[in-house]
PDB file of N, CA and C in Angstrom:
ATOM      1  N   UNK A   1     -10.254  14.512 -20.782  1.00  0.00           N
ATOM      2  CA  UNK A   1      -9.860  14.753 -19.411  1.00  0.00           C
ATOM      3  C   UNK A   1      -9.140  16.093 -19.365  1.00  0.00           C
ATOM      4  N   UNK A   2      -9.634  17.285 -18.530  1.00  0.00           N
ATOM      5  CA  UNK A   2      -8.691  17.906 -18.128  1.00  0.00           C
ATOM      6  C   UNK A   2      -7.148  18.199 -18.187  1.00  0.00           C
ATOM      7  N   UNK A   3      -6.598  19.113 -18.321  1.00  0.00           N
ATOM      8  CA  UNK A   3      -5.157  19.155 -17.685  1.00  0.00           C
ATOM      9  C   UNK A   3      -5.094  18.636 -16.140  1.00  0.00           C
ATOM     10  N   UNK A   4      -5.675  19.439 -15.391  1.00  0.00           N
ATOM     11  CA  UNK A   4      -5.593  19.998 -13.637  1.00  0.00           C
ATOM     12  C   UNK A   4      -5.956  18.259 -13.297  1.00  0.00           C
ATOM     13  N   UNK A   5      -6.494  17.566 -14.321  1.00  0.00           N
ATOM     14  CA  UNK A   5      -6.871  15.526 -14.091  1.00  0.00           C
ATOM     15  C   UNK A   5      -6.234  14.336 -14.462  1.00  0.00           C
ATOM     16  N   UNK A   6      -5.160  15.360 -14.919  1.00  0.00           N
ATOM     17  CA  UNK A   6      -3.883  13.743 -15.516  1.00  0.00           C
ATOM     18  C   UNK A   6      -3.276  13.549 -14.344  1.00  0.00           C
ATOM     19  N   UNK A   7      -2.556  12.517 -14.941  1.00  0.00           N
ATOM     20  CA  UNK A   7      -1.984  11.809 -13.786  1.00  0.00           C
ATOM     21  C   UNK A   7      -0.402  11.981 -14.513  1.00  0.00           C
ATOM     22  N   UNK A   8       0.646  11.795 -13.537  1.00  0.00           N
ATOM     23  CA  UNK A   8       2.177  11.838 -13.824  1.00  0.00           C
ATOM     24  C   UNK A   8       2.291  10.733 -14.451  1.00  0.00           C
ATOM     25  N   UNK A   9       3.177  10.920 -16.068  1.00  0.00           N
ATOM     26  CA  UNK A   9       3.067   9.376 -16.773  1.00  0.00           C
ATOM     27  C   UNK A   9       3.721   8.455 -15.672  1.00  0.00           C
ATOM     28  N   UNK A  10       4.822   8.486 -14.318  1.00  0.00           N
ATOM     29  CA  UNK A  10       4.987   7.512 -13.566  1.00  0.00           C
ATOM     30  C   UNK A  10       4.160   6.751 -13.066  1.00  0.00           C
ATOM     31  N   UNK A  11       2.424   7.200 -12.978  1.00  0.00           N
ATOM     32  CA  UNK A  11       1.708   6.353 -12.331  1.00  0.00           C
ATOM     33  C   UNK A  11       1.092   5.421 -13.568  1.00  0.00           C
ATOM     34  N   UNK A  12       1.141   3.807 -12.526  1.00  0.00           N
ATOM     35  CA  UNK A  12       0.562   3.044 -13.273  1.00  0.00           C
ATOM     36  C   UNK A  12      -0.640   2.870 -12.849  1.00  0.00           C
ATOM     37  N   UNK A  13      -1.310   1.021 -13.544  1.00  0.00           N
ATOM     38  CA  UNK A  13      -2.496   1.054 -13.275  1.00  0.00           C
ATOM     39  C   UNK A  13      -2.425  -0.092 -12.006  1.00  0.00           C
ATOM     40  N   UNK A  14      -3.191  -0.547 -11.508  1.00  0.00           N
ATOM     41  CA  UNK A  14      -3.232  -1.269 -10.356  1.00  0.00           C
ATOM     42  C   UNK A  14      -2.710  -2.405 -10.164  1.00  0.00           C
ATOM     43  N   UNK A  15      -2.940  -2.751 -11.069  1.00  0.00           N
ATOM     44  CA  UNK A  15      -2.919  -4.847 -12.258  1.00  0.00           C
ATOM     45  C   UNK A  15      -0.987  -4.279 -12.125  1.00  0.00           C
ATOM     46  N   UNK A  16      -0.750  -3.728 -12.829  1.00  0.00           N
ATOM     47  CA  UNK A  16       0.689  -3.614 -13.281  1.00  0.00           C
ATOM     48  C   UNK A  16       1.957  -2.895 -12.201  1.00  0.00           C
ATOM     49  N   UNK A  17       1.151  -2.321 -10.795  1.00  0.00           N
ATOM     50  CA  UNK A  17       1.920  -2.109  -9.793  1.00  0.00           C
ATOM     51  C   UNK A  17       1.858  -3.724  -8.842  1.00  0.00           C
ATOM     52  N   UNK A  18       0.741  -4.426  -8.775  1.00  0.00           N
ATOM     53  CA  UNK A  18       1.000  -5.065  -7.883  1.00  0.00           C
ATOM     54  C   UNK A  18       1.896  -6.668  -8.578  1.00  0.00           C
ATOM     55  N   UNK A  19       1.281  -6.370  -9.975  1.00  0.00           N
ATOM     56  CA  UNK A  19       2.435  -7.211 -10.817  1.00  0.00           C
ATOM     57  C   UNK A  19       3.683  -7.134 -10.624  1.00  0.00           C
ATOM     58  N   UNK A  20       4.472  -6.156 -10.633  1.00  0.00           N
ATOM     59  CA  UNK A  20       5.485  -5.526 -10.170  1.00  0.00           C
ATOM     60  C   UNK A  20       5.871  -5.496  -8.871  1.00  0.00           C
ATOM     61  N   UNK A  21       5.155  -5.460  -7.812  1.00  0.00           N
ATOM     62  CA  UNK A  21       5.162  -5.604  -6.490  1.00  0.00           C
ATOM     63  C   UNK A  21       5.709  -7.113  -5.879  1.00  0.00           C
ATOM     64  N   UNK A  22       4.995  -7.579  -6.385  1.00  0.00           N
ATOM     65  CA  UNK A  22       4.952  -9.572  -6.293  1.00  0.00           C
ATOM     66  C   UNK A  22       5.657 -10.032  -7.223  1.00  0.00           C
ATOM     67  N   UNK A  23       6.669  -9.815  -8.123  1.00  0.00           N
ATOM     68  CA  UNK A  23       7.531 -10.421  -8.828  1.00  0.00           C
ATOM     69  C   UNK A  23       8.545 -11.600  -8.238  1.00  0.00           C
ATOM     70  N   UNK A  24       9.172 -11.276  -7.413  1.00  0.00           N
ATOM     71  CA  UNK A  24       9.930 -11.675  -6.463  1.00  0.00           C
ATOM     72  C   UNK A  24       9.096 -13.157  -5.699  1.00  0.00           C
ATOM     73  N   UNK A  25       8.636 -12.525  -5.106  1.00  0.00           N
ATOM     74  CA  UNK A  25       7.297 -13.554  -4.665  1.00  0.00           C
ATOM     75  C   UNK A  25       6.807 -14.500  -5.560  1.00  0.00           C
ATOM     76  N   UNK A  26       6.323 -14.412  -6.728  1.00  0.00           N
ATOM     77  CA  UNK A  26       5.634 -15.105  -7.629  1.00  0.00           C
ATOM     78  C   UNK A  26       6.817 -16.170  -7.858  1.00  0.00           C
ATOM     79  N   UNK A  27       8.111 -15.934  -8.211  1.00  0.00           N
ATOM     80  CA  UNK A  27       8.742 -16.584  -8.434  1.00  0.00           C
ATOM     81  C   UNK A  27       9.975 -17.613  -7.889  1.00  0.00           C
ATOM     82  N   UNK A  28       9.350 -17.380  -6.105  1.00  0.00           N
ATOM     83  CA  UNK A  28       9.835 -18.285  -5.089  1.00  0.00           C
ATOM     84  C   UNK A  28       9.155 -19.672  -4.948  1.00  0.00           C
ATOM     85  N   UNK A  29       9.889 -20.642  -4.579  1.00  0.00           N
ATOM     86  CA  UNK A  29       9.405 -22.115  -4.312  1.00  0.00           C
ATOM     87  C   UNK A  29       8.120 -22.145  -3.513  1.00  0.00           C
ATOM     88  N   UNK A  30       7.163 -22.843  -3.092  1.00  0.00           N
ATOM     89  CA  UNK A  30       6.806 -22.606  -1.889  1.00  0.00           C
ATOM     90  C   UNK A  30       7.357 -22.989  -0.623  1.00  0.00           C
ATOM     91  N   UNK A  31       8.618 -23.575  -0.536  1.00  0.00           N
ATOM     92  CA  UNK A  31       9.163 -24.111   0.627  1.00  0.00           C
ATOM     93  C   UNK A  31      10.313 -22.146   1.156  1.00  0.00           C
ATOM     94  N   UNK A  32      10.408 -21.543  -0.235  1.00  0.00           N
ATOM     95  CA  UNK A  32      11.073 -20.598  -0.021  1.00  0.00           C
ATOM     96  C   UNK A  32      10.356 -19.352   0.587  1.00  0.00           C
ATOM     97  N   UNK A  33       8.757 -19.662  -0.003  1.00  0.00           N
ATOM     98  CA  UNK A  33       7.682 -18.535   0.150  1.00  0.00           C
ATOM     99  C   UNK A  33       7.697 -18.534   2.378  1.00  0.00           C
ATOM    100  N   UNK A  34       7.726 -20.116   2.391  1.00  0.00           N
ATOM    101  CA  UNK A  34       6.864 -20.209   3.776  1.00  0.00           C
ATOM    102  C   UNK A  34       8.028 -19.844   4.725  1.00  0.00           C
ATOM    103  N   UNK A  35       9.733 -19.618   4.293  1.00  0.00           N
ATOM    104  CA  UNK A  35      10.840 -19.789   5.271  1.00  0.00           C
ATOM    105  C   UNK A  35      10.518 -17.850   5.369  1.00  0.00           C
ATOM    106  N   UNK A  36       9.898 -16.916   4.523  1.00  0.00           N
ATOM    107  CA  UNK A  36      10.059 -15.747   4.778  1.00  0.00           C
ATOM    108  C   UNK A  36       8.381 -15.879   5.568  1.00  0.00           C
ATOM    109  N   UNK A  37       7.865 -16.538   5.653  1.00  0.00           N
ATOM    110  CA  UNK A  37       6.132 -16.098   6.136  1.00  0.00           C
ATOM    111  C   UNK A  37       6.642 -16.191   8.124  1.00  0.00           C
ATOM    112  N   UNK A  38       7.621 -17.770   8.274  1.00  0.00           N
ATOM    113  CA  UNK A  38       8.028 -17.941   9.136  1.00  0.00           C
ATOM    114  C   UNK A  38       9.230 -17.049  10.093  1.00  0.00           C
ATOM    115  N   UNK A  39      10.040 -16.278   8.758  1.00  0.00           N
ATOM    116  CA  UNK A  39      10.812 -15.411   9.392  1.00  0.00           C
ATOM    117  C   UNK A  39       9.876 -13.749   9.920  1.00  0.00           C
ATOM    118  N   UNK A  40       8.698 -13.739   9.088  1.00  0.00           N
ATOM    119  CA  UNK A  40       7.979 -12.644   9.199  1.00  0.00           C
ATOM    120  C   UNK A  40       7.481 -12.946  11.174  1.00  0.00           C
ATOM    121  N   UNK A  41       6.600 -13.851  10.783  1.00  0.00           N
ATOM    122  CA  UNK A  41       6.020 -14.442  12.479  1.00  0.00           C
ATOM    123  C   UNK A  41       6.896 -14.106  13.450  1.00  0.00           C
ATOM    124  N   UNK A  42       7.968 -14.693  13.691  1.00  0.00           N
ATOM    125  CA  UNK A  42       9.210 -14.343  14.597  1.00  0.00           C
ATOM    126  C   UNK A  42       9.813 -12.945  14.598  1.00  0.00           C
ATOM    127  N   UNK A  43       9.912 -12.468  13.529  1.00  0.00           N
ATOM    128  CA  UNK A  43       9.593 -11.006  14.098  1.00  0.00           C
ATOM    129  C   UNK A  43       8.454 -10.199  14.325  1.00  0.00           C
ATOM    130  N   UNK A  44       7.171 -10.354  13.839  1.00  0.00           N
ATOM    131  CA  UNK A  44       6.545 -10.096  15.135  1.00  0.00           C
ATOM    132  C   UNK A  44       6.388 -10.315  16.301  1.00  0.00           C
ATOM    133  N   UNK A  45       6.652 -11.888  16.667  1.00  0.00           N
ATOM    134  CA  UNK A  45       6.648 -12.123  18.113  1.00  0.00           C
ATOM    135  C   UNK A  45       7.771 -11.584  18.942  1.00  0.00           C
ATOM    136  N   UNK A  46       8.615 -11.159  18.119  1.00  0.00           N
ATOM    137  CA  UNK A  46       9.576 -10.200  19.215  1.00  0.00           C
ATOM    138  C   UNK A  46       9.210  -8.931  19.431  1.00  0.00           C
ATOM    139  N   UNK A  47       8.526  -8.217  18.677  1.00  0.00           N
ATOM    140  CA  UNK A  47       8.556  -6.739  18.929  1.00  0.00           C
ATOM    141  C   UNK A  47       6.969  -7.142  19.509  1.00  0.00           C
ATOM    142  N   UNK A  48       5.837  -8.222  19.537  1.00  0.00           N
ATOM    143  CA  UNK A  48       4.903  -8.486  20.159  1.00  0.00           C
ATOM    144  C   UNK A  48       5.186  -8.506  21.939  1.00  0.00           C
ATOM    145  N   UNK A  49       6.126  -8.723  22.087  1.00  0.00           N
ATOM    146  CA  UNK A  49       6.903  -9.024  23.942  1.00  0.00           C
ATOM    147  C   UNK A  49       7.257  -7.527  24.399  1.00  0.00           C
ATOM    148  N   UNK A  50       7.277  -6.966  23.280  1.00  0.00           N
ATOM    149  CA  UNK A  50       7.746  -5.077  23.958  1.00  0.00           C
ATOM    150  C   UNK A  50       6.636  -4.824  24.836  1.00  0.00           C
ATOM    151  N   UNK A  51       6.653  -4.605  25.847  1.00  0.00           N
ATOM    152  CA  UNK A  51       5.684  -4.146  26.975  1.00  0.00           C
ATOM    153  C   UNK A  51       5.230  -2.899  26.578  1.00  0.00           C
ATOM    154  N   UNK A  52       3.660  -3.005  26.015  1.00  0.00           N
ATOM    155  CA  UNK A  52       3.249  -1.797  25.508  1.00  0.00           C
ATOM    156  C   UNK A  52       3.021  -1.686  23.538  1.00  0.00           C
ATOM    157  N   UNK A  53       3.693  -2.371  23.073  1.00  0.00           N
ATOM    158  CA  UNK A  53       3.751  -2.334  22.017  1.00  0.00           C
ATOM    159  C   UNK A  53       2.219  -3.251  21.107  1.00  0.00           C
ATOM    160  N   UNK A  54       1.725  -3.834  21.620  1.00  0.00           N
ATOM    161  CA  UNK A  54       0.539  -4.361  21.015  1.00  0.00           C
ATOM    162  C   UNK A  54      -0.615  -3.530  21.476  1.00  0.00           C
ATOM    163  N   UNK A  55      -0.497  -2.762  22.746  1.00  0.00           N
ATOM    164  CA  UNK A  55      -1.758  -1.377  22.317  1.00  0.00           C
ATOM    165  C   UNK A  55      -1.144  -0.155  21.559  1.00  0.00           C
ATOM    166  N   UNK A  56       0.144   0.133  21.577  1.00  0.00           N
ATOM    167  CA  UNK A  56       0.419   1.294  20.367  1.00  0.00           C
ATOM    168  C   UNK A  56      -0.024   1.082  19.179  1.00  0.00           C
ATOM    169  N   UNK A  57      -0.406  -0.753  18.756  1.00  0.00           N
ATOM    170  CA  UNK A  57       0.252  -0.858  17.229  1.00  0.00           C
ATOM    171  C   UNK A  57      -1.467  -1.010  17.402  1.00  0.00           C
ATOM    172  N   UNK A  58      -2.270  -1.456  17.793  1.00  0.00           N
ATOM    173  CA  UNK A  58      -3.856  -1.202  17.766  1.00  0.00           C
ATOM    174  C   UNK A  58      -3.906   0.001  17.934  1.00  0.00           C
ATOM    175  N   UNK A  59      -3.588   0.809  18.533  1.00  0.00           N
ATOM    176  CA  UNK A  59      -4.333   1.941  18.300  1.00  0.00           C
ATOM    177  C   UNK A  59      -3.887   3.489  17.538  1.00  0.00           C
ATOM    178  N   UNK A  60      -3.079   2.842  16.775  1.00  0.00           N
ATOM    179  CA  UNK A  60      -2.385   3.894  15.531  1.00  0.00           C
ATOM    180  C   UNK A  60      -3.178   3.940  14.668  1.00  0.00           C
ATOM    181  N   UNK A  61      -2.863   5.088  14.589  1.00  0.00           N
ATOM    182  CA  UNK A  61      -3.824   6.186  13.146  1.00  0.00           C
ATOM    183  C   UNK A  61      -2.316   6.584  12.248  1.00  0.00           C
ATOM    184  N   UNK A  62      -3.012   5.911  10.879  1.00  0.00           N
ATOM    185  CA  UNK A  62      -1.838   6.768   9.991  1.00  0.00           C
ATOM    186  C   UNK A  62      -2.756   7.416   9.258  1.00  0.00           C
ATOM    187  N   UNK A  63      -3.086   9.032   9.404  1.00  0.00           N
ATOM    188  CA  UNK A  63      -3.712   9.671   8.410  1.00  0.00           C
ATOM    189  C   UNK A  63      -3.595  10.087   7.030  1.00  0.00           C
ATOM    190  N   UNK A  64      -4.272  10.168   6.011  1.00  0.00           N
ATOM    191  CA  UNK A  64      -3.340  10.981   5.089  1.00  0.00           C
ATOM    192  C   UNK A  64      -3.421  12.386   4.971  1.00  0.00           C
ATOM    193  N   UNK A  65      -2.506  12.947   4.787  1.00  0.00           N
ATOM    194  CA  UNK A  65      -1.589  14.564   4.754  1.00  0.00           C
ATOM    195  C   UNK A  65      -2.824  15.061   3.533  1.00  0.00           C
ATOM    196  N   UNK A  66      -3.122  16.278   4.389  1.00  0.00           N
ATOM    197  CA  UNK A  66      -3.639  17.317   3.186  1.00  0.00           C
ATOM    198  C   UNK A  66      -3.457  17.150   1.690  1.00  0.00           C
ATOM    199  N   UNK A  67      -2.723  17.395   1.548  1.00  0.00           N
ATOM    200  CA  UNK A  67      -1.978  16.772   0.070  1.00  0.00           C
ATOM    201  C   UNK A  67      -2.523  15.689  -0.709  1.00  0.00           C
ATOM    202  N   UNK A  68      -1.958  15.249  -0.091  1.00  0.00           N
ATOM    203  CA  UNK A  68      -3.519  13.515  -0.826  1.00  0.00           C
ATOM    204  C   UNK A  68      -4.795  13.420  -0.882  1.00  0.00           C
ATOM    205  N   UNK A  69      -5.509  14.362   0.620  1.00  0.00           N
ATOM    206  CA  UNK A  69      -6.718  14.279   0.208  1.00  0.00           C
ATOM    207  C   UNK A  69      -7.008  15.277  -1.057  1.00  0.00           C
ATOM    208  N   UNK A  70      -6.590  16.322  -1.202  1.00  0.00           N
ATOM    209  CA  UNK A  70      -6.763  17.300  -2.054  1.00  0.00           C
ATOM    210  C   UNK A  70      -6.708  16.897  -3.230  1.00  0.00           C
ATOM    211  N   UNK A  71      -5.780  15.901  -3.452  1.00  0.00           N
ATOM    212  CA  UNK A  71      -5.550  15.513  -5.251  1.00  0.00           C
ATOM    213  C   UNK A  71      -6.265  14.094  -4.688  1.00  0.00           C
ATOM    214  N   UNK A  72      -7.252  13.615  -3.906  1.00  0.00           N
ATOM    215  CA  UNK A  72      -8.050  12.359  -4.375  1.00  0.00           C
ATOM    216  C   UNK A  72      -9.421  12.761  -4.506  1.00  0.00           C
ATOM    217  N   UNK A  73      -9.609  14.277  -3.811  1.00  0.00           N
ATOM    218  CA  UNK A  73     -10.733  15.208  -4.265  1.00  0.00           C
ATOM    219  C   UNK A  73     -11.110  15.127  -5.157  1.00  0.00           C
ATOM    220  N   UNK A  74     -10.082  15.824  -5.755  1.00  0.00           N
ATOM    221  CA  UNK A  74      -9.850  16.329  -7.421  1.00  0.00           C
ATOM    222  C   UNK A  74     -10.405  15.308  -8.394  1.00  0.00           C
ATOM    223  N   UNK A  75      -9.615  14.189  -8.022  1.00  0.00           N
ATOM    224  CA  UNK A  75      -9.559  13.232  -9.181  1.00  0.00           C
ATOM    225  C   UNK A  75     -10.900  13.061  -8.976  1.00  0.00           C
ATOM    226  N   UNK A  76     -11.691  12.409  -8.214  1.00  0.00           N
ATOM    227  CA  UNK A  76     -12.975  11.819  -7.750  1.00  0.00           C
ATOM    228  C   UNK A  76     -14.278  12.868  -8.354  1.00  0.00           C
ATOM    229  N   UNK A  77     -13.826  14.292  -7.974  1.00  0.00           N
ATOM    230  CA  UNK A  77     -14.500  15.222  -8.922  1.00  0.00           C
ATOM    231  C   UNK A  77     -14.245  14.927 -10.364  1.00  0.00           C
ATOM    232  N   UNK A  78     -13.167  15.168 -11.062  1.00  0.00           N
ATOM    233  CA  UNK A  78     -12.986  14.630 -12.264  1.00  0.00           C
ATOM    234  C   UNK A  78     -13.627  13.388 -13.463  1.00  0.00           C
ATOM    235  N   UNK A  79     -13.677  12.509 -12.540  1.00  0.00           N
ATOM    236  CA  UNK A  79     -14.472  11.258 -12.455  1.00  0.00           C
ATOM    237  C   UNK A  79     -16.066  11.916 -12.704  1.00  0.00           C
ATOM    238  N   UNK A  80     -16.659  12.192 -11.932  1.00  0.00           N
ATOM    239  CA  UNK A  80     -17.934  12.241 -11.485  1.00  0.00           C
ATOM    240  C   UNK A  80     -18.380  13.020 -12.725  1.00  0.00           C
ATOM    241  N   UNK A  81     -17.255  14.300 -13.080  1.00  0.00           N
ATOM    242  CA  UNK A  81     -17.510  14.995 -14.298  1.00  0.00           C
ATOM    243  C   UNK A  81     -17.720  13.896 -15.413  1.00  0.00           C
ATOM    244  N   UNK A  82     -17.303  12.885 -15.576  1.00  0.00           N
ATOM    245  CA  UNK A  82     -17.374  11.851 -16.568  1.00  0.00           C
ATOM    246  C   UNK A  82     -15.594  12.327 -17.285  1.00  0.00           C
ATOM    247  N   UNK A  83     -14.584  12.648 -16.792  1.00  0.00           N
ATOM    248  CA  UNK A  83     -13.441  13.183 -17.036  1.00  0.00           C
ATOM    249  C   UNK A  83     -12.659  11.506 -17.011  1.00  0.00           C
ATOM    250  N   UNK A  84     -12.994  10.433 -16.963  1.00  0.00           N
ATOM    251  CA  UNK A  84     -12.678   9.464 -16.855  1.00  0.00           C
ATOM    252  C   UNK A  84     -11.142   8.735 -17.289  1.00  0.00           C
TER     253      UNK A  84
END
């Protein structure tokens, strides 16, 4: 692989961010899992009552910044090189 195709040793692999992500989670009751699914609901249904707020939140675009596409370019070129 390239120099200009590594990655920052901070990045992991997918398996081991979302491992990391869901830790917390994995290791709640399910009576504990469903009191945050239920606290989640109720706050949407409040910011769901904002007059206006359920066509903003349909019709938002979060793009990504130059920046990202440029280094997912890269990598994807890299790849294709067999830079794997």
């Amino acid at each position: 692989m390239s120099d200009a195709a590594r990655l920052p040793r901070w990045v992991t692999s997918n398996e081991a961010s979302v491992w990391r992500e869901t830790e917390v989670s994995r290791r709640q009751t399910p009576e504990a899992r469903w009191a945050d699914v239920l606290a989640a609901c109720d706050s949407l249904r409040f910011y769901w009552d904002i007059p206006g707020y359920a066509e903003r939140i349909k019709g938002a675009v979060d793009p990504l910044p130059e920046s990202s596409r440029a280094a997912l370019s890269r990598l994807r070129e890299a790849y294709r090189r067999g830079g794997r």
